[in-house]
PDB file of N, CA and C in Angstrom:
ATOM      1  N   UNK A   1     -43.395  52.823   7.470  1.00  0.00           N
ATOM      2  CA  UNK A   1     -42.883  52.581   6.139  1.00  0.00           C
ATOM      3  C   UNK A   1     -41.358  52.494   6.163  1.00  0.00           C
ATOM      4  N   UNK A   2     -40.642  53.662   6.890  1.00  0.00           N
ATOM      5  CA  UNK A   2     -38.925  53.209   7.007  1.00  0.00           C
ATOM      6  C   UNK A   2     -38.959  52.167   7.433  1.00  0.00           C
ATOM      7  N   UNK A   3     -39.584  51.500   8.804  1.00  0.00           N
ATOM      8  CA  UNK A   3     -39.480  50.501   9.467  1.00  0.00           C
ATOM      9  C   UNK A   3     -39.259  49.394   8.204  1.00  0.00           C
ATOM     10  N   UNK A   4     -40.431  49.130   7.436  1.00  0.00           N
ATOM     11  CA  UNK A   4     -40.374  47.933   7.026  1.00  0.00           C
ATOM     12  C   UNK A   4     -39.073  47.975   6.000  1.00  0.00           C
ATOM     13  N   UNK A   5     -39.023  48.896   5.251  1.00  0.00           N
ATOM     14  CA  UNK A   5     -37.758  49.142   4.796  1.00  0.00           C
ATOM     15  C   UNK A   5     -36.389  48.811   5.273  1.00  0.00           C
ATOM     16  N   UNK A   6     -36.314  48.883   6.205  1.00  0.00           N
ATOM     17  CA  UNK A   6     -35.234  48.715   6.931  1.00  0.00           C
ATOM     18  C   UNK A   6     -35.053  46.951   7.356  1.00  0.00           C
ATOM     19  N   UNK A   7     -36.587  46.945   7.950  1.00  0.00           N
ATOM     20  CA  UNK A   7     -36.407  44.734   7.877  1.00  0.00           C
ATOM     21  C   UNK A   7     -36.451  44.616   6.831  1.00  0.00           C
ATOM     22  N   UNK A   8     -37.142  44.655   5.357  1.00  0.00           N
ATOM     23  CA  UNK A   8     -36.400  44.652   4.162  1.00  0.00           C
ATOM     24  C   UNK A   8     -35.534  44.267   3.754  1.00  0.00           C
ATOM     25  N   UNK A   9     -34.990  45.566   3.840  1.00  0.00           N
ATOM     26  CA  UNK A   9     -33.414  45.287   3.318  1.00  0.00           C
ATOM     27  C   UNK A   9     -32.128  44.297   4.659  1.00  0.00           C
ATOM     28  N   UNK A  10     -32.774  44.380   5.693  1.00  0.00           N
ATOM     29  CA  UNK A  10     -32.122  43.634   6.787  1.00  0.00           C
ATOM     30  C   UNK A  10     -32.426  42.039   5.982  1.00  0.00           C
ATOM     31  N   UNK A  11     -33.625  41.709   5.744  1.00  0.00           N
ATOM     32  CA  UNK A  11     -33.770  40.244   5.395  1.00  0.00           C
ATOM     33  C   UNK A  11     -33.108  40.251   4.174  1.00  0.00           C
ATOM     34  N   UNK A  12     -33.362  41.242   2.916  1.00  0.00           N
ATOM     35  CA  UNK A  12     -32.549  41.208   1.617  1.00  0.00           C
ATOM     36  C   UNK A  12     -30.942  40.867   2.142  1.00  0.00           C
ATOM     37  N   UNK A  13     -30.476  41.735   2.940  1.00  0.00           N
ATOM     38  CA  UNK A  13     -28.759  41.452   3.351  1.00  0.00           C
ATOM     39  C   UNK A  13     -28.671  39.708   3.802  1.00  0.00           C
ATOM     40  N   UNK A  14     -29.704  39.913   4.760  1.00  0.00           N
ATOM     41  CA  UNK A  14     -29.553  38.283   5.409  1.00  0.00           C
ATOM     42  C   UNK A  14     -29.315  37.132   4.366  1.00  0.00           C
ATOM     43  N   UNK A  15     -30.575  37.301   3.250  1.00  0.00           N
ATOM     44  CA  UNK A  15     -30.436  36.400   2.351  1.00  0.00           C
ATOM     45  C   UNK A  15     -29.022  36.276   1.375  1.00  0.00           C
ATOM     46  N   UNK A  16     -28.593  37.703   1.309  1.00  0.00           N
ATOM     47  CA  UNK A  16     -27.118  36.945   0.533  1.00  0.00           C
ATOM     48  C   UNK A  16     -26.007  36.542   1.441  1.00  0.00           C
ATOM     49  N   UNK A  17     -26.168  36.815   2.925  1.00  0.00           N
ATOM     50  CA  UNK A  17     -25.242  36.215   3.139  1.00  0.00           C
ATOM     51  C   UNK A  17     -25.658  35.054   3.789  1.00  0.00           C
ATOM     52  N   UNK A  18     -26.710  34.805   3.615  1.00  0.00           N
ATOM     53  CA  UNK A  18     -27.109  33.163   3.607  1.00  0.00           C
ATOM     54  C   UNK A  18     -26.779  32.289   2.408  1.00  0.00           C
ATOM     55  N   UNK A  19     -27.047  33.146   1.054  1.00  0.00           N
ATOM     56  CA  UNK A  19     -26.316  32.747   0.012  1.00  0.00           C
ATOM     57  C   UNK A  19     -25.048  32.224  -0.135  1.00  0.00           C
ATOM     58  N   UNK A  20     -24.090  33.500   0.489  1.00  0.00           N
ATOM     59  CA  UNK A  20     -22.742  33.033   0.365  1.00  0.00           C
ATOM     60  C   UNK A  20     -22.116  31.893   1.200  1.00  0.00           C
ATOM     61  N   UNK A  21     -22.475  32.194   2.631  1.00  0.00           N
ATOM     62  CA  UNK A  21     -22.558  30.670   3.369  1.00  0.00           C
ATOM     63  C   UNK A  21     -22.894  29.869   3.124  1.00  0.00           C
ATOM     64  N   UNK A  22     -23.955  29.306   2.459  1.00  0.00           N
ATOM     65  CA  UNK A  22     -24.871  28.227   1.608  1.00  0.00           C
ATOM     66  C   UNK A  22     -23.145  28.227   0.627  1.00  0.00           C
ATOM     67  N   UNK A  23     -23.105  28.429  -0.417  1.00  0.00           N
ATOM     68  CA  UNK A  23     -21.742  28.746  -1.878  1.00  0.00           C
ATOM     69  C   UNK A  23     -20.862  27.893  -0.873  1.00  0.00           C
ATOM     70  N   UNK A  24     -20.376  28.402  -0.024  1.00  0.00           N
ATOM     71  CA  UNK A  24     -19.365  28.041   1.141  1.00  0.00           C
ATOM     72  C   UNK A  24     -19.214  26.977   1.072  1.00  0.00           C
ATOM     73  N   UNK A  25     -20.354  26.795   2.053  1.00  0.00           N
ATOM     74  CA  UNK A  25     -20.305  25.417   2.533  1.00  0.00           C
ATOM     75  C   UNK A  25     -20.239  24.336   1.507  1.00  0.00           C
ATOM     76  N   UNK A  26     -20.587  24.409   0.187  1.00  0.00           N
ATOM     77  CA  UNK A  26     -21.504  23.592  -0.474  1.00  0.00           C
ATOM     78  C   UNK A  26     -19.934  23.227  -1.347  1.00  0.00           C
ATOM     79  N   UNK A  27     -18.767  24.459  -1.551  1.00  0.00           N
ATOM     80  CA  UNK A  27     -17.563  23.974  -1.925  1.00  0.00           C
ATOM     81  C   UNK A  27     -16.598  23.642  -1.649  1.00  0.00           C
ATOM     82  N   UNK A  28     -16.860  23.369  -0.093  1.00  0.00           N
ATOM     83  CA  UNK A  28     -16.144  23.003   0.693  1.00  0.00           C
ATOM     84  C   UNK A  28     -16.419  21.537   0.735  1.00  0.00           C
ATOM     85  N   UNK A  29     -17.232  21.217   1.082  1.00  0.00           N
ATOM     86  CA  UNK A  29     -18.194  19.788   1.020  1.00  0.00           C
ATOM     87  C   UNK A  29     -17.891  19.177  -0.468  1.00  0.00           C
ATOM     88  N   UNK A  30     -17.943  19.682  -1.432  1.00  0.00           N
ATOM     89  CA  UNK A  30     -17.236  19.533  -2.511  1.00  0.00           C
ATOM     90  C   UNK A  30     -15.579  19.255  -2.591  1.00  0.00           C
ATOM     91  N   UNK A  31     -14.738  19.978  -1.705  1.00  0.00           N
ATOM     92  CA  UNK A  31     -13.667  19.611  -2.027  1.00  0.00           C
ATOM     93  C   UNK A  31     -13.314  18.730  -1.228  1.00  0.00           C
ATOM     94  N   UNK A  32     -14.203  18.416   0.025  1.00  0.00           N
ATOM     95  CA  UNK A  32     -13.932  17.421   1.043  1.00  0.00           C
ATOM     96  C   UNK A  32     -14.327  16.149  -0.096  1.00  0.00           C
ATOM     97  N   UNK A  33     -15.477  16.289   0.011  1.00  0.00           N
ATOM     98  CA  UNK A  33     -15.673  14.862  -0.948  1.00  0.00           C
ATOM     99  C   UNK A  33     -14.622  13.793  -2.352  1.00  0.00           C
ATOM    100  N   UNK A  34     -14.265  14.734  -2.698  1.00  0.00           N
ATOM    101  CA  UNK A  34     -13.173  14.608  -3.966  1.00  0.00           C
ATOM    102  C   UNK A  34     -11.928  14.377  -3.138  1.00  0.00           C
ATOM    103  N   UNK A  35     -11.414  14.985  -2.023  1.00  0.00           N
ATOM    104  CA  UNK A  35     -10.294  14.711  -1.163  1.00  0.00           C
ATOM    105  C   UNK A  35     -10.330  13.282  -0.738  1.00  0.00           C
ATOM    106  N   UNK A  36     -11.610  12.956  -0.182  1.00  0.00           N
ATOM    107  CA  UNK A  36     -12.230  11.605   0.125  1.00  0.00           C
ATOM    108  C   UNK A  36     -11.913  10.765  -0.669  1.00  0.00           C
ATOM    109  N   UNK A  37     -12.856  10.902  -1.753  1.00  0.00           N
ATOM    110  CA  UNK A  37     -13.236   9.635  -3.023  1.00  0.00           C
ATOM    111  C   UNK A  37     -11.157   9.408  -3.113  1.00  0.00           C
ATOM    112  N   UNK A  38     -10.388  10.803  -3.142  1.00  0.00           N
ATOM    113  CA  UNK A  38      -9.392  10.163  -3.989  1.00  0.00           C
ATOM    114  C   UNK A  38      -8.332   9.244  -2.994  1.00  0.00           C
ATOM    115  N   UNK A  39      -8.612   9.409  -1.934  1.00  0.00           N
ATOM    116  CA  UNK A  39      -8.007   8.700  -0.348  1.00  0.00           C
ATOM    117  C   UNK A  39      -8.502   7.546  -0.341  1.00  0.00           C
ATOM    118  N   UNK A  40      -9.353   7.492  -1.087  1.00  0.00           N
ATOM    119  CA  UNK A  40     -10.334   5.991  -0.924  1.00  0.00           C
ATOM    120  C   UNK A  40      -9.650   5.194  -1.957  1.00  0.00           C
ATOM    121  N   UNK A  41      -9.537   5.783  -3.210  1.00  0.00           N
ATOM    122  CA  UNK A  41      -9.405   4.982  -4.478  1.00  0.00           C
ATOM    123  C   UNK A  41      -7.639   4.747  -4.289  1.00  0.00           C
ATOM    124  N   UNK A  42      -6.716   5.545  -3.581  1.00  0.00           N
ATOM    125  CA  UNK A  42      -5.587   5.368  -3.360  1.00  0.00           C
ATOM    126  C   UNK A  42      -5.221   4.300  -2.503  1.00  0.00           C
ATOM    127  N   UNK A  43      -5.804   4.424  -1.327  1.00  0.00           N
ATOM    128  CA  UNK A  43      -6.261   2.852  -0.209  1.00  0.00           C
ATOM    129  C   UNK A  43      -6.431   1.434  -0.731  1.00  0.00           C
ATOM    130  N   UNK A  44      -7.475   1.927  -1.726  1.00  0.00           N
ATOM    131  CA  UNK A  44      -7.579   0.366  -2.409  1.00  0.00           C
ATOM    132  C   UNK A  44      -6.718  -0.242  -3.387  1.00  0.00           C
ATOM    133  N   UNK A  45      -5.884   1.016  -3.847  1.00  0.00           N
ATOM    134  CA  UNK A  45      -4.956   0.628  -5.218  1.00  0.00           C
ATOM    135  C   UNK A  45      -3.963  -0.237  -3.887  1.00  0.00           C
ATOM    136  N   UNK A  46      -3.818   0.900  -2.983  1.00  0.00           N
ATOM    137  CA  UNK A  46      -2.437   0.011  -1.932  1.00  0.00           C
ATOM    138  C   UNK A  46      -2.550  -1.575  -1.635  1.00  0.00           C
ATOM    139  N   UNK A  47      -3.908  -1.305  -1.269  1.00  0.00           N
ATOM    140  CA  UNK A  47      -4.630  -2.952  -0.302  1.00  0.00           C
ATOM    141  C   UNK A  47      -3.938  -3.884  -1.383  1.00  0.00           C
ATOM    142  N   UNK A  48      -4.646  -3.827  -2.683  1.00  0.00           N
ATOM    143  CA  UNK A  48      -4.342  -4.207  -3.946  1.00  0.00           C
ATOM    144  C   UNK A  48      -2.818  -4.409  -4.132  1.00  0.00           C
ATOM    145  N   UNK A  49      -1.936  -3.980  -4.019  1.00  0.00           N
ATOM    146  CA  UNK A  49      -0.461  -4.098  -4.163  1.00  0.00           C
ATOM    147  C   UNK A  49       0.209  -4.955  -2.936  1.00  0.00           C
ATOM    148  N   UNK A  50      -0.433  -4.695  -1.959  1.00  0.00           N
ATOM    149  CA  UNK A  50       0.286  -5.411  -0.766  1.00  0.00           C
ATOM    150  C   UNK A  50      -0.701  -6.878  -1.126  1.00  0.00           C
ATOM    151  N   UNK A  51      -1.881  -6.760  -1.497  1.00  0.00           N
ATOM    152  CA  UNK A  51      -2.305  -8.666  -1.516  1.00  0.00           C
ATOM    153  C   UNK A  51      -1.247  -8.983  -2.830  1.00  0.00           C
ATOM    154  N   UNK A  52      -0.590  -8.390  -3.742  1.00  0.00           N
ATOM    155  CA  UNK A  52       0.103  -8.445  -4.821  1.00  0.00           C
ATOM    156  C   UNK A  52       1.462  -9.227  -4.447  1.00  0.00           C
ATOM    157  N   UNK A  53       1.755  -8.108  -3.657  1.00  0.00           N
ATOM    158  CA  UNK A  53       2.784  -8.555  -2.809  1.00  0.00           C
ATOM    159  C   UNK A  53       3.243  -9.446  -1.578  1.00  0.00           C
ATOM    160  N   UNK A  54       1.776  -9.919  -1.135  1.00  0.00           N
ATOM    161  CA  UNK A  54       2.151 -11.109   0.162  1.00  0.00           C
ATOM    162  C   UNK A  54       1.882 -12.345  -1.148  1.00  0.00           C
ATOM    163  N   UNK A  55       1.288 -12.239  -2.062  1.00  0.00           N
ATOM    164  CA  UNK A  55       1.140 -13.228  -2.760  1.00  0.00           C
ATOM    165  C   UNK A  55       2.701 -13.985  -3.355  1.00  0.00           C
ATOM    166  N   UNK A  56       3.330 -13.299  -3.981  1.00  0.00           N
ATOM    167  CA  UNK A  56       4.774 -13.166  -3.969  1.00  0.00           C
ATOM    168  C   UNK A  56       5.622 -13.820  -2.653  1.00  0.00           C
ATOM    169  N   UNK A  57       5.416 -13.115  -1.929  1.00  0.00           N
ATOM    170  CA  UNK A  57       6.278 -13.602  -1.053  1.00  0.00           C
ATOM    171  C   UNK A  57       6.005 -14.739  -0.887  1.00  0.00           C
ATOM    172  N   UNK A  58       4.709 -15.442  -0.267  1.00  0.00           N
ATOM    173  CA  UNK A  58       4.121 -16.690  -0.497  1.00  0.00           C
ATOM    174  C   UNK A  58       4.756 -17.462  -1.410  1.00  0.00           C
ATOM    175  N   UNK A  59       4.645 -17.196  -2.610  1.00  0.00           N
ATOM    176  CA  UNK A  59       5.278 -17.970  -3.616  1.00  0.00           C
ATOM    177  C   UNK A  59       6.930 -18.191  -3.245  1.00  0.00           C
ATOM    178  N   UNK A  60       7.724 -16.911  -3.266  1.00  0.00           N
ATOM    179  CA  UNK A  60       8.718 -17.123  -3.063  1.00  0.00           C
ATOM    180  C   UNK A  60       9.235 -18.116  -1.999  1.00  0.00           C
ATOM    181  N   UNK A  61       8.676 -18.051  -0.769  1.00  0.00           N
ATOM    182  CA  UNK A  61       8.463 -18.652   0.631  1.00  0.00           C
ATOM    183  C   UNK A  61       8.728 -20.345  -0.061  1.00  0.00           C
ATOM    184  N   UNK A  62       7.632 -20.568  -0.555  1.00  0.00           N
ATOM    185  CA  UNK A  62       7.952 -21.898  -1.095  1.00  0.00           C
ATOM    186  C   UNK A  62       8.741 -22.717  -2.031  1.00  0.00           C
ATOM    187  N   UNK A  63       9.360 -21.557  -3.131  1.00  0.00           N
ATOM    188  CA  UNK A  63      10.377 -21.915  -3.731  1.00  0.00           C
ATOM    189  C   UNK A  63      11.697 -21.876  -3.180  1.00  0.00           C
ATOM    190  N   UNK A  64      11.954 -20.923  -2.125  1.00  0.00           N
ATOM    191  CA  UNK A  64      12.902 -21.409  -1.422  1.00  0.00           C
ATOM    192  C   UNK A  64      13.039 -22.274  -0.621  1.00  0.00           C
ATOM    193  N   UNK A  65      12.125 -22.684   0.148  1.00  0.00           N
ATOM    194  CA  UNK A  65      11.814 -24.101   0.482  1.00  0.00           C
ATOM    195  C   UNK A  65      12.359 -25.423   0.380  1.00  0.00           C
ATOM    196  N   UNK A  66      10.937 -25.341  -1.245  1.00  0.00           N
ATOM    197  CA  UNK A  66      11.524 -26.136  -2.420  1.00  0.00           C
ATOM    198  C   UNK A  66      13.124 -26.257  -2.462  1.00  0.00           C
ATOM    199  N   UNK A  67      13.498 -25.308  -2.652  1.00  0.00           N
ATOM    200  CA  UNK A  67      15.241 -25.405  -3.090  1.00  0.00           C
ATOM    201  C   UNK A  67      16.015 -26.036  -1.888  1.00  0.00           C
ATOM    202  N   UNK A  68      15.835 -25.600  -0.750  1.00  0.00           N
ATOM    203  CA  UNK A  68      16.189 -26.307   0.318  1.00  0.00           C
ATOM    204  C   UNK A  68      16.453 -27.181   0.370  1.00  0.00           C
ATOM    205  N   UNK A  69      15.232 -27.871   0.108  1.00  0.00           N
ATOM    206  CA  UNK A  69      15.174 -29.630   0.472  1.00  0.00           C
ATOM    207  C   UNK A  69      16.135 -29.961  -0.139  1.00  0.00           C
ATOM    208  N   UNK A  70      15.662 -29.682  -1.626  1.00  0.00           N
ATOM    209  CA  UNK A  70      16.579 -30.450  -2.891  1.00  0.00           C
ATOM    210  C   UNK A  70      18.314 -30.065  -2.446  1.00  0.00           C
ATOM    211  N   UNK A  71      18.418 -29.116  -2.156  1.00  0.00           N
ATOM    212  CA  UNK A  71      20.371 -28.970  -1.883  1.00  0.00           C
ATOM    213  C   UNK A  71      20.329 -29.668  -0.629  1.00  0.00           C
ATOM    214  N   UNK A  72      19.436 -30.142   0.263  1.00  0.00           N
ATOM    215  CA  UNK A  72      20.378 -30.887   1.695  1.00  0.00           C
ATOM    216  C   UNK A  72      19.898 -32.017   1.086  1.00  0.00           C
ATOM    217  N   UNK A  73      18.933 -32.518   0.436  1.00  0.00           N
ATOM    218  CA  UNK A  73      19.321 -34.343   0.022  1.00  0.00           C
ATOM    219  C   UNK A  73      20.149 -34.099  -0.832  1.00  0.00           C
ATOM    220  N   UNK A  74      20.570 -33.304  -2.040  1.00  0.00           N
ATOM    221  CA  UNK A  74      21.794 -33.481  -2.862  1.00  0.00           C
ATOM    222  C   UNK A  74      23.186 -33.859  -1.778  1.00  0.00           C
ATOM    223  N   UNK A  75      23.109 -32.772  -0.921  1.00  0.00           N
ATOM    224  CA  UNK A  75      24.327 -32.781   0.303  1.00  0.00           C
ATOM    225  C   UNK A  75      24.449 -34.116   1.177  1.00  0.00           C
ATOM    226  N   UNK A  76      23.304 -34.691   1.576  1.00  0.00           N
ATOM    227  CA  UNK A  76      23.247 -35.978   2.014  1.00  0.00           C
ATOM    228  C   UNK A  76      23.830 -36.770   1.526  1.00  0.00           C
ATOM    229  N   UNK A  77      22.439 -36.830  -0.129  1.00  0.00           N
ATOM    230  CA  UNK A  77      23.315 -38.096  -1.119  1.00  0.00           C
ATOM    231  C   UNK A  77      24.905 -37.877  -1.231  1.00  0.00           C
ATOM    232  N   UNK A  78      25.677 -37.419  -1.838  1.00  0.00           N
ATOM    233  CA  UNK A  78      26.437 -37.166  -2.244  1.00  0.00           C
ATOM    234  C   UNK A  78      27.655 -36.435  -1.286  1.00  0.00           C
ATOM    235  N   UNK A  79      27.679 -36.889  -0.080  1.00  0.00           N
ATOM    236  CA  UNK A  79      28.581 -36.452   0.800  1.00  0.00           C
ATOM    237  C   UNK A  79      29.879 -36.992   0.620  1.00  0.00           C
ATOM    238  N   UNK A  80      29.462 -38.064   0.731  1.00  0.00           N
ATOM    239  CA  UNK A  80      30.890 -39.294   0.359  1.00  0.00           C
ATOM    240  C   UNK A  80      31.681 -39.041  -0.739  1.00  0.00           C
ATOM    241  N   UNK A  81      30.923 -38.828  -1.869  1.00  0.00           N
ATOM    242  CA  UNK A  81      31.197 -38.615  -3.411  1.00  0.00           C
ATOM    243  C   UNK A  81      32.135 -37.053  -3.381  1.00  0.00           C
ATOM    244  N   UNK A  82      31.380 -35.849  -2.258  1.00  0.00           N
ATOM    245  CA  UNK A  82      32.313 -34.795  -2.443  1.00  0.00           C
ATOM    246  C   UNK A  82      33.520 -34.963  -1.400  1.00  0.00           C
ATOM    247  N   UNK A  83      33.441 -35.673  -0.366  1.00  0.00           N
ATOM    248  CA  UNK A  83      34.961 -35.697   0.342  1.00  0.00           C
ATOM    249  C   UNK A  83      35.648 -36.844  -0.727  1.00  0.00           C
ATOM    250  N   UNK A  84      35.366 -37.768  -0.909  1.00  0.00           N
ATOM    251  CA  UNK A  84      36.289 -37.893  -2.184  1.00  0.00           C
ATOM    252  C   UNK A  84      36.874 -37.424  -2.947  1.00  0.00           C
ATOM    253  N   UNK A  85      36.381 -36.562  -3.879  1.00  0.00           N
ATOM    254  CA  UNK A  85      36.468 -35.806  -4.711  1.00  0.00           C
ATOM    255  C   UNK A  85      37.491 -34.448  -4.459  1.00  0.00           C
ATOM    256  N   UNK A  86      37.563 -34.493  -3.143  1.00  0.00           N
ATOM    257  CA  UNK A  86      38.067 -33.494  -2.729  1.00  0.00           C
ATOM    258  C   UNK A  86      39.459 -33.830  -1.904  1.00  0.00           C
ATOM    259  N   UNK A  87      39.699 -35.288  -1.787  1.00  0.00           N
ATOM    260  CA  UNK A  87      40.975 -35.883  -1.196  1.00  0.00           C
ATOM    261  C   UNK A  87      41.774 -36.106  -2.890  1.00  0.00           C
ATOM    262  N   UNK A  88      40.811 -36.316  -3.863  1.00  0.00           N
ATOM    263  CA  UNK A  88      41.723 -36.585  -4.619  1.00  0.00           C
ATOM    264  C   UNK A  88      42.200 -35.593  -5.789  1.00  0.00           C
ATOM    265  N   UNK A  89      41.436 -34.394  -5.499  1.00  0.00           N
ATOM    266  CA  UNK A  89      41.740 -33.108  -6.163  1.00  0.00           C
ATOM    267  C   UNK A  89      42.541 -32.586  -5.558  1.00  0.00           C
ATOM    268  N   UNK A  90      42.555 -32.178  -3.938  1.00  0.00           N
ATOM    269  CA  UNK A  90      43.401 -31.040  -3.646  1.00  0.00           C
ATOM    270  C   UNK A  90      44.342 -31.701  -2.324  1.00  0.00           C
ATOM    271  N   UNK A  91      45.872 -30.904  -2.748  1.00  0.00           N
ATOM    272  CA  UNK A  91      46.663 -32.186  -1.514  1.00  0.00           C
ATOM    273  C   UNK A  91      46.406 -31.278  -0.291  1.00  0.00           C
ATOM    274  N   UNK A  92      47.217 -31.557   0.995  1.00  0.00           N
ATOM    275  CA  UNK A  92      47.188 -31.195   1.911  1.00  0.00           C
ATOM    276  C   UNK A  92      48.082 -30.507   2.296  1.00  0.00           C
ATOM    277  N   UNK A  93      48.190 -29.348   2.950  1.00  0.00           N
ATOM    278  CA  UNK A  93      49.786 -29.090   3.581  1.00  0.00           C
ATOM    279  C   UNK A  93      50.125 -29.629   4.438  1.00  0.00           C
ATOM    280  N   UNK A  94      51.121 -29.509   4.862  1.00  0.00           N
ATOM    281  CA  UNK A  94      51.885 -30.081   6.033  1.00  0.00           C
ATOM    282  C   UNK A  94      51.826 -29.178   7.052  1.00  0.00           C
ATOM    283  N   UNK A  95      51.546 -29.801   8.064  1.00  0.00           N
ATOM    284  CA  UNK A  95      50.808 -28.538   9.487  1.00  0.00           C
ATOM    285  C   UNK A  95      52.138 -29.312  10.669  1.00  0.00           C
TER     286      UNK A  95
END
């Protein structure tokens, strides 16, 4: 009769601290998960900002481009027109 008493209460002990290990684990796994989900949802906001942002650049990429062209044919056309313009605006010194 002590005997069983004694596994008893040995299995009664066992079970709460199977309990509390079980609690443990189970809020730990809990805070891992939520640590997770919010690493995840932060990742994708980023991914999201950088396609935001190569998109941009892209764009930009080509408007400067764009601008390019247009100022070296302006510079082409109009080469003649600015050394002109510029013999008869500003004199020369004497060297």
């Amino acid at each position: 009769m002590v005997m069983t008493e004694k596994i008893e209460s040995r299995v009664s002990l066992m079970q709460y601290i199977n309990t509390v290990l079980i609690t443990l684990v189970l809020a730990v796994s809990g805070f891992i998960f939520t640590k997770v989900e919010l690493i995840e949802r932060k990742q994708n906001e980023a991914g999201a900002e950088l396609i935001r942002l190569k998109t941009v650049q892209d764009i930009n990429t080509v408007n400067i481009s764009n601008l390019h062209n247009r100022v070296f044919s302006l510079e082409v056309d109009n080469t003649e027109k600015l050394k002109k313009w510029i013999d008869e605006n500003y004199t020369r010194k004497p060297q």
